[in-house]
C-alpha atoms as a PDB file:
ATOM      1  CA  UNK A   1     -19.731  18.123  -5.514  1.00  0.00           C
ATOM      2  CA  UNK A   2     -16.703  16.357  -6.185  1.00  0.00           C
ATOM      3  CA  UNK A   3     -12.859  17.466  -6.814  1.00  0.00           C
ATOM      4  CA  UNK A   4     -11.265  13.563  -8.216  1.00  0.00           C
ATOM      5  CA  UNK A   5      -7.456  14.358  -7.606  1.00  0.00           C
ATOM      6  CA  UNK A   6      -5.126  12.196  -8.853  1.00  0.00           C
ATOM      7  CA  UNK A   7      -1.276  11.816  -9.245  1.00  0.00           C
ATOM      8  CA  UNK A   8      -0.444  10.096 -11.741  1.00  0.00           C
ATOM      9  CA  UNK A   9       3.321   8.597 -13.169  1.00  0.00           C
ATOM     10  CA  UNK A  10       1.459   6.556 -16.809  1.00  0.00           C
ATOM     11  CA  UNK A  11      -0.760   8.662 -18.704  1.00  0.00           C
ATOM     12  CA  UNK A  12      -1.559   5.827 -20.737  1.00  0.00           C
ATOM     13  CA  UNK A  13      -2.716   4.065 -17.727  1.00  0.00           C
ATOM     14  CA  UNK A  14      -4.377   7.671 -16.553  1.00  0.00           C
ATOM     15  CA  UNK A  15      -6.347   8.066 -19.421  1.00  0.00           C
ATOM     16  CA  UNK A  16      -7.590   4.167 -20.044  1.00  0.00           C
ATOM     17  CA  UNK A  17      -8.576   3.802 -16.792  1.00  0.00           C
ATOM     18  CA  UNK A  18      -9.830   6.340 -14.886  1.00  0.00           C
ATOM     19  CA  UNK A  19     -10.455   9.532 -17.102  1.00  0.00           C
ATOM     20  CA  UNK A  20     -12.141   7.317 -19.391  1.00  0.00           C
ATOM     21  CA  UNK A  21     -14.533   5.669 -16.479  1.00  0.00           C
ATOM     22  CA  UNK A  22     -14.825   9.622 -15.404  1.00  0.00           C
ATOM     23  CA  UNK A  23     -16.577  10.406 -18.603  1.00  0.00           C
ATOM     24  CA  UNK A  24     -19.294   8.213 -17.764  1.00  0.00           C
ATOM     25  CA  UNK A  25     -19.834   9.334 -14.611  1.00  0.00           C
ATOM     26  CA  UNK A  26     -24.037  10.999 -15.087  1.00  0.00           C
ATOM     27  CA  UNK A  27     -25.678  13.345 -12.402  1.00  0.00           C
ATOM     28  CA  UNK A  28     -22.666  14.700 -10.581  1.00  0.00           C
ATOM     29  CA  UNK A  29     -21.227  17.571 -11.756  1.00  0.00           C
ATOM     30  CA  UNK A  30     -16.870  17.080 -10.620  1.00  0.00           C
ATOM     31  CA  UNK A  31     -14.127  18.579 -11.572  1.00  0.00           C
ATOM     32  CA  UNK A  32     -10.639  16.988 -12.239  1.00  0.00           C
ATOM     33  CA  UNK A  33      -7.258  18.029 -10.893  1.00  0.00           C
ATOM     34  CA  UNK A  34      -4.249  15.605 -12.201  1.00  0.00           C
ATOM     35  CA  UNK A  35      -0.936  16.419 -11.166  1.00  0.00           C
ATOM     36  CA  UNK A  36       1.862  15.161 -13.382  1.00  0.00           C
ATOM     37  CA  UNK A  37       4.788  13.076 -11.943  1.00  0.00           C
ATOM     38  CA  UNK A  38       5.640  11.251 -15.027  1.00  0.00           C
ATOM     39  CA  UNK A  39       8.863  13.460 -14.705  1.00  0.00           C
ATOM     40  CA  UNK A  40       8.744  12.401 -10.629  1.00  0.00           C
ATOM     41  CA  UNK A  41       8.704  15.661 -10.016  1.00  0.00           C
ATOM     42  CA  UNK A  42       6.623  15.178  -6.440  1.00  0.00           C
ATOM     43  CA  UNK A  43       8.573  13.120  -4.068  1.00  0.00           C
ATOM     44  CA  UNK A  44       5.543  11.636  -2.055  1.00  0.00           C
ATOM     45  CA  UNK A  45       1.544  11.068  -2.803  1.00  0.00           C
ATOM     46  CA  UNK A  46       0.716  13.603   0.709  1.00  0.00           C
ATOM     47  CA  UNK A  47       3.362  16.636  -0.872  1.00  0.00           C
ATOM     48  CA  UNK A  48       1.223  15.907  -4.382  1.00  0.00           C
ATOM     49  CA  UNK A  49      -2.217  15.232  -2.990  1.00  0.00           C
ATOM     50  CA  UNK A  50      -1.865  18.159  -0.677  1.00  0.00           C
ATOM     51  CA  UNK A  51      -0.969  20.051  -3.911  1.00  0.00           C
ATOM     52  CA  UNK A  52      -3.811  18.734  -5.663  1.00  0.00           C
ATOM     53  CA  UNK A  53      -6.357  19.913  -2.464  1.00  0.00           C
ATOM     54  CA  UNK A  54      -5.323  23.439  -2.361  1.00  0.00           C
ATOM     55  CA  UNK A  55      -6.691  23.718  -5.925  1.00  0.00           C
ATOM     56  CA  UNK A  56      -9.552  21.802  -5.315  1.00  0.00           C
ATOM     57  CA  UNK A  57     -13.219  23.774  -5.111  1.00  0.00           C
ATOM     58  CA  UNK A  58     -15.683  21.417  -4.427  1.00  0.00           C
ATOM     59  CA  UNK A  59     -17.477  19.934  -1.416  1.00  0.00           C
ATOM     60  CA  UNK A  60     -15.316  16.655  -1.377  1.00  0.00           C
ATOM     61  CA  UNK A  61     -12.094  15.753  -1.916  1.00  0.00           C
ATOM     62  CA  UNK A  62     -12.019  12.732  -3.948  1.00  0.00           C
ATOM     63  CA  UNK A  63      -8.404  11.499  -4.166  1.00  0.00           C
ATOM     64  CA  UNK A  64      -8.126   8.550  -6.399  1.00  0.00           C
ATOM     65  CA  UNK A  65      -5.467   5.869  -7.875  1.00  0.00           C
ATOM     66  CA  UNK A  66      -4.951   6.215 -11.746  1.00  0.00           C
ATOM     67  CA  UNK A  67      -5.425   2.941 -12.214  1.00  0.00           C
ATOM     68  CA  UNK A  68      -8.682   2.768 -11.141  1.00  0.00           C
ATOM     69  CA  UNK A  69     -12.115   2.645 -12.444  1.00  0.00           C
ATOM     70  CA  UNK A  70     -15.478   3.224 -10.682  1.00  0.00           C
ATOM     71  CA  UNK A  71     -17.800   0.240 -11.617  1.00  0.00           C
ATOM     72  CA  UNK A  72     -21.125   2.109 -12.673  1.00  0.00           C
ATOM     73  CA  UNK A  73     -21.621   5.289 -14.393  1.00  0.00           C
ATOM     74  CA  UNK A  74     -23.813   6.288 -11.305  1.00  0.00           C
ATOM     75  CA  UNK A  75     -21.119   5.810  -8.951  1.00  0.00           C
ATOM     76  CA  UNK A  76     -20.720   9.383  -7.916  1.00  0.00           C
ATOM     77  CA  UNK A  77     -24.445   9.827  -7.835  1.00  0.00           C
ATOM     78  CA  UNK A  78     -24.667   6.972  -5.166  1.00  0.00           C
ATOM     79  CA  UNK A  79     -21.662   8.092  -3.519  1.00  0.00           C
ATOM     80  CA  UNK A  80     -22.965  11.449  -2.542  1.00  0.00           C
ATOM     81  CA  UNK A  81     -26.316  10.267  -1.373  1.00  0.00           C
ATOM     82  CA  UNK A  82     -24.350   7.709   1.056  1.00  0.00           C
ATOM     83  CA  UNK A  83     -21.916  10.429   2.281  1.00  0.00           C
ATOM     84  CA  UNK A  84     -25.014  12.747   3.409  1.00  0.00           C
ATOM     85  CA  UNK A  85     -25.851   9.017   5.593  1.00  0.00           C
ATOM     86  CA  UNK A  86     -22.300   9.119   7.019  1.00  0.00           C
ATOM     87  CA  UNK A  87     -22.837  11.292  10.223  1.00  0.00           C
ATOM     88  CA  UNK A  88     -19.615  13.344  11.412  1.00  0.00           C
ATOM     89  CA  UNK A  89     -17.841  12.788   8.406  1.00  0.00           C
ATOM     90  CA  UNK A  90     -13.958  12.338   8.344  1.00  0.00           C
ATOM     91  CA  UNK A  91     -12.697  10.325   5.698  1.00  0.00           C
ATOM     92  CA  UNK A  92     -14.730   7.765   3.020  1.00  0.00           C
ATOM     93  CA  UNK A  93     -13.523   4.575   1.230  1.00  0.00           C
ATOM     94  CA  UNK A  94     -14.292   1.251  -0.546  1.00  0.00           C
ATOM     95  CA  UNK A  95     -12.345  -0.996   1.510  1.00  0.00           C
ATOM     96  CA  UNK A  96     -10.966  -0.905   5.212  1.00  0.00           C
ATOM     97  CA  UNK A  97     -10.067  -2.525   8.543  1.00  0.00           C
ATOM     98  CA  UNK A  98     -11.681  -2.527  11.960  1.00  0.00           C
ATOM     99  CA  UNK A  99     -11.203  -4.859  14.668  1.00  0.00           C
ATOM    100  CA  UNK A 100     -14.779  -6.741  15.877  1.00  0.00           C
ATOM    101  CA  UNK A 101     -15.637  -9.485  18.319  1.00  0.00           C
ATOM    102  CA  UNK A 102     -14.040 -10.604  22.126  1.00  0.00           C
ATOM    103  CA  UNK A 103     -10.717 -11.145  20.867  1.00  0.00           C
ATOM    104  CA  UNK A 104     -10.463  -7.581  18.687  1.00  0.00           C
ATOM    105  CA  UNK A 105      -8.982  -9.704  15.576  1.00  0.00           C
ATOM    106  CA  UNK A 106      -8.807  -7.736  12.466  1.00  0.00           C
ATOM    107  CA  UNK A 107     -12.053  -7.707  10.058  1.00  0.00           C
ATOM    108  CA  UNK A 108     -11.937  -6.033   6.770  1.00  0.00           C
ATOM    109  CA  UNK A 109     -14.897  -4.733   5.334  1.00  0.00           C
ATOM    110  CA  UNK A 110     -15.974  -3.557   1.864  1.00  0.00           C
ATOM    111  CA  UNK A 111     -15.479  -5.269  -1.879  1.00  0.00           C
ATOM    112  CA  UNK A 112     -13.063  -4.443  -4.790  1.00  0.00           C
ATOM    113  CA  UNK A 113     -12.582  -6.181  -8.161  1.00  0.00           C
ATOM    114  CA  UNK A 114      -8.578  -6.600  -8.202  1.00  0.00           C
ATOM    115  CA  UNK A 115      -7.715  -7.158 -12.120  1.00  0.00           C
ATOM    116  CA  UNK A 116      -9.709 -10.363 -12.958  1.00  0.00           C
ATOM    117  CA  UNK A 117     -10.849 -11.602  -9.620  1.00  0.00           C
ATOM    118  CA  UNK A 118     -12.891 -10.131  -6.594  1.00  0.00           C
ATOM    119  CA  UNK A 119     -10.624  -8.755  -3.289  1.00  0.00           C
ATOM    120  CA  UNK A 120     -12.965  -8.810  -0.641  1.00  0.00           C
ATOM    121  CA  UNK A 121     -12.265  -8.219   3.024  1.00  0.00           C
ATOM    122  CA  UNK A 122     -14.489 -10.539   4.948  1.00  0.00           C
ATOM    123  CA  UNK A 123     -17.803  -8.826   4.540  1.00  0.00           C
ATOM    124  CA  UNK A 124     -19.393  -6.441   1.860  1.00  0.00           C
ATOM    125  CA  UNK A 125     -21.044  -3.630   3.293  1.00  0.00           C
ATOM    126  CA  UNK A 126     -24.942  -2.702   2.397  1.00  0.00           C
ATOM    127  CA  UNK A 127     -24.614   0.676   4.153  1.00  0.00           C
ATOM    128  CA  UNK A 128     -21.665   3.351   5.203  1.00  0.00           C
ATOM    129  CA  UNK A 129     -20.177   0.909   7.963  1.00  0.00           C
ATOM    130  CA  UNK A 130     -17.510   2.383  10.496  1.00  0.00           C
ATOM    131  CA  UNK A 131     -14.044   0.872  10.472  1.00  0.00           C
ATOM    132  CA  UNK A 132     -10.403   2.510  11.656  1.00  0.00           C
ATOM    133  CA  UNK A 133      -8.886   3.012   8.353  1.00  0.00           C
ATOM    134  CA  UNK A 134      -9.538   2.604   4.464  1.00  0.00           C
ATOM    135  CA  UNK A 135      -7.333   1.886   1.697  1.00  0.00           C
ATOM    136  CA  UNK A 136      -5.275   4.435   0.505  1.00  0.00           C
ATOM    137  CA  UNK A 137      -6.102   3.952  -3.504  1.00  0.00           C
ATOM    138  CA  UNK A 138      -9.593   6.056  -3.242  1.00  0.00           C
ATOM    139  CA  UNK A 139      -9.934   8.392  -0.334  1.00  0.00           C
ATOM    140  CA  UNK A 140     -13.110  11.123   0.011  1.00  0.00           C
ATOM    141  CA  UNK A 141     -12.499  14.019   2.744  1.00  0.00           C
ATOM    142  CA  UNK A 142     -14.736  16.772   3.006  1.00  0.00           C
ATOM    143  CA  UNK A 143     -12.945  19.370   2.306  1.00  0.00           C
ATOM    144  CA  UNK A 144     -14.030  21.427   5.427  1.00  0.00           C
ATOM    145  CA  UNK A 145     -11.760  19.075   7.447  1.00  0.00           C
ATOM    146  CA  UNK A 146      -8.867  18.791   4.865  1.00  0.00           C
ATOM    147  CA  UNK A 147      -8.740  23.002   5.881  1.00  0.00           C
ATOM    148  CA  UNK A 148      -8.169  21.517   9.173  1.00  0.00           C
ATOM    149  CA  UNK A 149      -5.415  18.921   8.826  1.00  0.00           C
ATOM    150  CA  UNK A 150      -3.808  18.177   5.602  1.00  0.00           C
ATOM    151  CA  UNK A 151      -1.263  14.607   4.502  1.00  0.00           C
ATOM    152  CA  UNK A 152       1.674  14.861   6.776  1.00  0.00           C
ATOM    153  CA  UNK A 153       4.404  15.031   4.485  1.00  0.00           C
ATOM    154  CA  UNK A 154       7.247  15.185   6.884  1.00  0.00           C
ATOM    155  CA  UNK A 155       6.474  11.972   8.274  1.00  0.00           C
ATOM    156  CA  UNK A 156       5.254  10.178   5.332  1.00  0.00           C
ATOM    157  CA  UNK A 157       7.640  11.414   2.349  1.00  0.00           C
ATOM    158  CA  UNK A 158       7.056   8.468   0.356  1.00  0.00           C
ATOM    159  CA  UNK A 159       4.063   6.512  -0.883  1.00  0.00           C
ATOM    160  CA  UNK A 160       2.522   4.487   2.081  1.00  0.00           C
ATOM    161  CA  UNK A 161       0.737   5.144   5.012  1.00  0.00           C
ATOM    162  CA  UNK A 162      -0.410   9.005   4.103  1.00  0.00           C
ATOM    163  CA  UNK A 163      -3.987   7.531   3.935  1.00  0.00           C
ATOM    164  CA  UNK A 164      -4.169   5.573   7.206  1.00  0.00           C
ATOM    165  CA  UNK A 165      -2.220   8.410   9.082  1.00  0.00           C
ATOM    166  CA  UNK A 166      -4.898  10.465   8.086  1.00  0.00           C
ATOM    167  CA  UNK A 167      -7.368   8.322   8.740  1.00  0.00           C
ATOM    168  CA  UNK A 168      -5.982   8.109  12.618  1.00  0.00           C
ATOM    169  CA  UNK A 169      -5.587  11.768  12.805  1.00  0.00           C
ATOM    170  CA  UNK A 170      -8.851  12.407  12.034  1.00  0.00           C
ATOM    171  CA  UNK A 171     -10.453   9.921  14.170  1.00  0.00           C
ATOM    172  CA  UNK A 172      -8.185  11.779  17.100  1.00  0.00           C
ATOM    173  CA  UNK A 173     -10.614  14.661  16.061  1.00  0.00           C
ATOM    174  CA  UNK A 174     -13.683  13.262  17.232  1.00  0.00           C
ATOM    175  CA  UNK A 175     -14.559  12.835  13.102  1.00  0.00           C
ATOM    176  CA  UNK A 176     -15.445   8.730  11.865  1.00  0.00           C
ATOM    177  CA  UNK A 177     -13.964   6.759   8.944  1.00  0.00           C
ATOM    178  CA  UNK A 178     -16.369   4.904   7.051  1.00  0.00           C
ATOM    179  CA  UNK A 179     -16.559   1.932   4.298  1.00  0.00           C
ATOM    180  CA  UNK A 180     -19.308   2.883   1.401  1.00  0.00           C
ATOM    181  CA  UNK A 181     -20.588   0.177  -0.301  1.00  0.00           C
ATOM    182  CA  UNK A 182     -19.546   0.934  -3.775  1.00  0.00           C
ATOM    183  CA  UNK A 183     -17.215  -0.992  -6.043  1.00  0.00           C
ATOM    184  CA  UNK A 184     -14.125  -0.188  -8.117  1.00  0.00           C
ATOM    185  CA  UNK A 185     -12.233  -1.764 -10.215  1.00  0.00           C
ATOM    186  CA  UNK A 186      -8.572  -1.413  -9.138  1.00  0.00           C
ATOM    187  CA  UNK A 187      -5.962  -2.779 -12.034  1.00  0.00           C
ATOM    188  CA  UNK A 188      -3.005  -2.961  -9.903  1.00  0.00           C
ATOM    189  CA  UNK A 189      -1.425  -6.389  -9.150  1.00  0.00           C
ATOM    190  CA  UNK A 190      -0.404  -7.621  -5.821  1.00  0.00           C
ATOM    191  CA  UNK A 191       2.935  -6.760  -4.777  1.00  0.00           C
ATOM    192  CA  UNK A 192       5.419  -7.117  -1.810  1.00  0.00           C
ATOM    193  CA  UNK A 193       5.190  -3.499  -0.660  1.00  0.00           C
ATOM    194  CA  UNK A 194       8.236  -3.879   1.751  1.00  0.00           C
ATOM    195  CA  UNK A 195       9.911  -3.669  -1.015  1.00  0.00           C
ATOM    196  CA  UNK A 196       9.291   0.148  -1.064  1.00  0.00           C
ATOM    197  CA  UNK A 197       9.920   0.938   2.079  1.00  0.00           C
ATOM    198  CA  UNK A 198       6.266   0.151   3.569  1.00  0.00           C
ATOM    199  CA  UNK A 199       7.643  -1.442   7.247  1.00  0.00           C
ATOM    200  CA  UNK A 200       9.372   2.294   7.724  1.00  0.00           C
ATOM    201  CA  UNK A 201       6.196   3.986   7.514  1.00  0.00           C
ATOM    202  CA  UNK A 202       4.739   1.543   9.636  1.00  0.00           C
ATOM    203  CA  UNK A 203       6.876   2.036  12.422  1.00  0.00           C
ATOM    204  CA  UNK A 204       6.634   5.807  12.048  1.00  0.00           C
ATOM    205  CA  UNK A 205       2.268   5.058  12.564  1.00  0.00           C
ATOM    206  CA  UNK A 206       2.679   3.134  15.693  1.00  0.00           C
ATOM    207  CA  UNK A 207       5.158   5.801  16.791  1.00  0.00           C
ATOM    208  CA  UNK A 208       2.732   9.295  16.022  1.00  0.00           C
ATOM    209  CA  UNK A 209      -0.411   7.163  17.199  1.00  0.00           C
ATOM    210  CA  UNK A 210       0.503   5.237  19.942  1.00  0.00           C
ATOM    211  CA  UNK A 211      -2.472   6.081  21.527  1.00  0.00           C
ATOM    212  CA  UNK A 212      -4.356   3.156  19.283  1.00  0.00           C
ATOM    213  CA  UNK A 213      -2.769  -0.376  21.056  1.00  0.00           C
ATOM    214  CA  UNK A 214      -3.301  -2.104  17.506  1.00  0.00           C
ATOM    215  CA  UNK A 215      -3.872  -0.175  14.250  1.00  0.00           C
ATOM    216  CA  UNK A 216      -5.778  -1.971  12.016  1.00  0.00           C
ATOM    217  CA  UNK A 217      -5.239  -1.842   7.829  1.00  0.00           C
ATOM    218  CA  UNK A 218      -5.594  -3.229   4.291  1.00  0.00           C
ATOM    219  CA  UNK A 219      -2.057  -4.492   4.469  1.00  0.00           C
ATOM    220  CA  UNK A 220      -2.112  -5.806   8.141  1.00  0.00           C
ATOM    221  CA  UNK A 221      -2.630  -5.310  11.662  1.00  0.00           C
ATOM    222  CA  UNK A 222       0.390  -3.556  13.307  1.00  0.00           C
ATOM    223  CA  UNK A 223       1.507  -3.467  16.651  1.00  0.00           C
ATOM    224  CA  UNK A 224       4.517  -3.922  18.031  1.00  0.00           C
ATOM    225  CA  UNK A 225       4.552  -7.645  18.060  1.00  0.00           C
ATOM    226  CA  UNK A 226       2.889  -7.817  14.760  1.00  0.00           C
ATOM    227  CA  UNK A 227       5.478  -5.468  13.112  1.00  0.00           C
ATOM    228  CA  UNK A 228       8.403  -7.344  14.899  1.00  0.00           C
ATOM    229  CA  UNK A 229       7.162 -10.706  12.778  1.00  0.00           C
ATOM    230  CA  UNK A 230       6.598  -8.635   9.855  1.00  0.00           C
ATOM    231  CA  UNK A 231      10.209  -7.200   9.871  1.00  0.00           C
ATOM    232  CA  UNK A 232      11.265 -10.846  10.069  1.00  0.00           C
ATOM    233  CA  UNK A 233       9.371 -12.069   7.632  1.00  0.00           C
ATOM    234  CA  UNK A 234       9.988  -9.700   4.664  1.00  0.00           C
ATOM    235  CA  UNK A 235      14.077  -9.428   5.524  1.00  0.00           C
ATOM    236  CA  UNK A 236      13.748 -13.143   4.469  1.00  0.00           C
ATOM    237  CA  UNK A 237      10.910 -12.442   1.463  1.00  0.00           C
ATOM    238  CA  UNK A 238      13.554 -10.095   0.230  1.00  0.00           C
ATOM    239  CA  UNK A 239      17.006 -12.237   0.438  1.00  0.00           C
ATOM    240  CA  UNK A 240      15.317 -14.607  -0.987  1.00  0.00           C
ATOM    241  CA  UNK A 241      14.072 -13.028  -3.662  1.00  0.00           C
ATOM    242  CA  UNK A 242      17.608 -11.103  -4.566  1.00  0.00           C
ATOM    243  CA  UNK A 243      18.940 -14.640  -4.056  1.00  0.00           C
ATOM    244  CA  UNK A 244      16.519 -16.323  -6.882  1.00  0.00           C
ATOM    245  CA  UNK A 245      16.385 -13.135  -9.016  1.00  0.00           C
ATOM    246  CA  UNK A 246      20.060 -12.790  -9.121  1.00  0.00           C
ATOM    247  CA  UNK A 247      21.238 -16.707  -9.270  1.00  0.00           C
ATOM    248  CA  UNK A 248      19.242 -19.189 -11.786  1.00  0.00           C
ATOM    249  CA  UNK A 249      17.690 -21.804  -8.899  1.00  0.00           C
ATOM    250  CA  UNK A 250      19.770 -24.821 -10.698  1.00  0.00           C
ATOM    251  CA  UNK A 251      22.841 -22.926 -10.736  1.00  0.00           C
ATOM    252  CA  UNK A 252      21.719 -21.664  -6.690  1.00  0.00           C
ATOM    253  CA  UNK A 253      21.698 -25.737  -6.301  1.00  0.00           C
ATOM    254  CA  UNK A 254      24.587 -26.723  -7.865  1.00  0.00           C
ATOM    255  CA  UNK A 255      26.454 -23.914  -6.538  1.00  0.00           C
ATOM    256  CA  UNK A 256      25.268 -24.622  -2.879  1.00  0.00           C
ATOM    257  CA  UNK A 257      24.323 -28.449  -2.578  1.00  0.00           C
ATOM    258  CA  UNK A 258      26.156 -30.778  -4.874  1.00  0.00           C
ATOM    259  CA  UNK A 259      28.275 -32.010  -2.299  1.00  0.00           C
ATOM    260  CA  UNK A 260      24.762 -33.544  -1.058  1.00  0.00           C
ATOM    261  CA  UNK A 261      23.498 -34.585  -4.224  1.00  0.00           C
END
């Protein structure tokens, strides 16, 4: 039913988190395709994922974060029951954007426990619900359409945006993205992603879909207004975080002000 690919860089992580929530999993048979980059031997997640598909042999591609874990041990039992509801098929998720209501603002939909606390985007979902994209840290495909169009590595050779591009390219198909209403547990904290390069990949969605006026994700709506502000706002996040990181604050003070003080 199910080939769970994963790229991992922490086996420790790998193996207390998700292989060890796999284990659990009752009623589905899957099969498990990890693909090493402790040794960062794959220089993006679509070069590895992509990797990772053309060994796959099951109905779905399930393309998963290593950290992780699927709350339930039915989860992939409930999971393939709501992908048969999910009518022309494209790409699956736990969490995602859409835009809803007269002024199209953003509305996320879908649940996930993030480390201690609950993440939720606006509204949990009781059914597969339609949205524009879902979050790139679990990802289903069937893998009918994945022989179709594969992660565009060219474009995205790092690790952002591979999911949401897809998402868009598929949606350019005719094929819908849905929100399932089943909940992981996802370990990571939250971090400033423009620190790795995320507002590149950005620009490089608006440019290959600029048939979508906004584009709608986990991380923000982008447009080119929206992206303008963003760019603004994390060249100052990030001098002022080499500023403070660098300098101790009393010393940034003393340095800077005492001629006030």
């Amino acid at each position: 039913m199910f080939s769970i690919i994963c790229v991992y860089n922490n086996v420790k992580i790998l193996n207390g988190c998700l292989l060890k929530n796999l284990k659990q999993q009752e009623k589905v048979e899957f099969e498990f395709i990890g693909l090493d980059n402790t040794s960062e031997a794959y220089r993006s997640a679509a070069e590895a994922l992509n990797e990772g598909a053309r060994k796959a042999n099951c109905k779905y591609l399930f393309f998963i974060h290593q950290d992780v874990e699927l709350v339930g041990s039915d989860w992939l039992w409930k999971a393939s029951r709501m992908l048969n509801m999910a009518s022309n098929l494209g790409v699956a998720g736990v969490c995602g954007m859409s835009s809803i209501g007269k002024n199209n603002e953003e509305r996320g939909r879908g649940l996930i426990y993030q480390g201690d606390g609950v993440w939720s985007w606006s509204n949990p979902v009781t059914k597969p619900e339609p949205v524009q994209t879902v979050d790139e840290c679990l990802l289903i495909i069937p893998r009918m359409l994945f022989k179709l169009i594969q992660f565009d590595s060219k474009t995205f050779d790092g690790w952002h945006c591979y999911g949401v591009d897809y998402c868009l390219s598929a949606k350019k198909l005719g094929f819908e993205v849905y929100v399932i209403p089943l909940v992981i547990k996802h370990l990571a904290g939250t971090l400033d992603l423009y620190f790795s390069n995320l507002l590149r990949y950005e620009k490089s969605l608006l440019r290959k879909h600029h048939q979508f006026r906004k584009i709608y994700t986990t991380c923000g709506e982008l447009s080119t207004v929206k992206l303008l502000e963003r760019q603004i706002a994390a060249t100052v996040n990030h001098y002022l975080f080499n500023m403070f990181s660098n300098i101790p604050l009393k010393q940034y003070i003393k340095n800077h002000f005492s001629k006030y003080l």
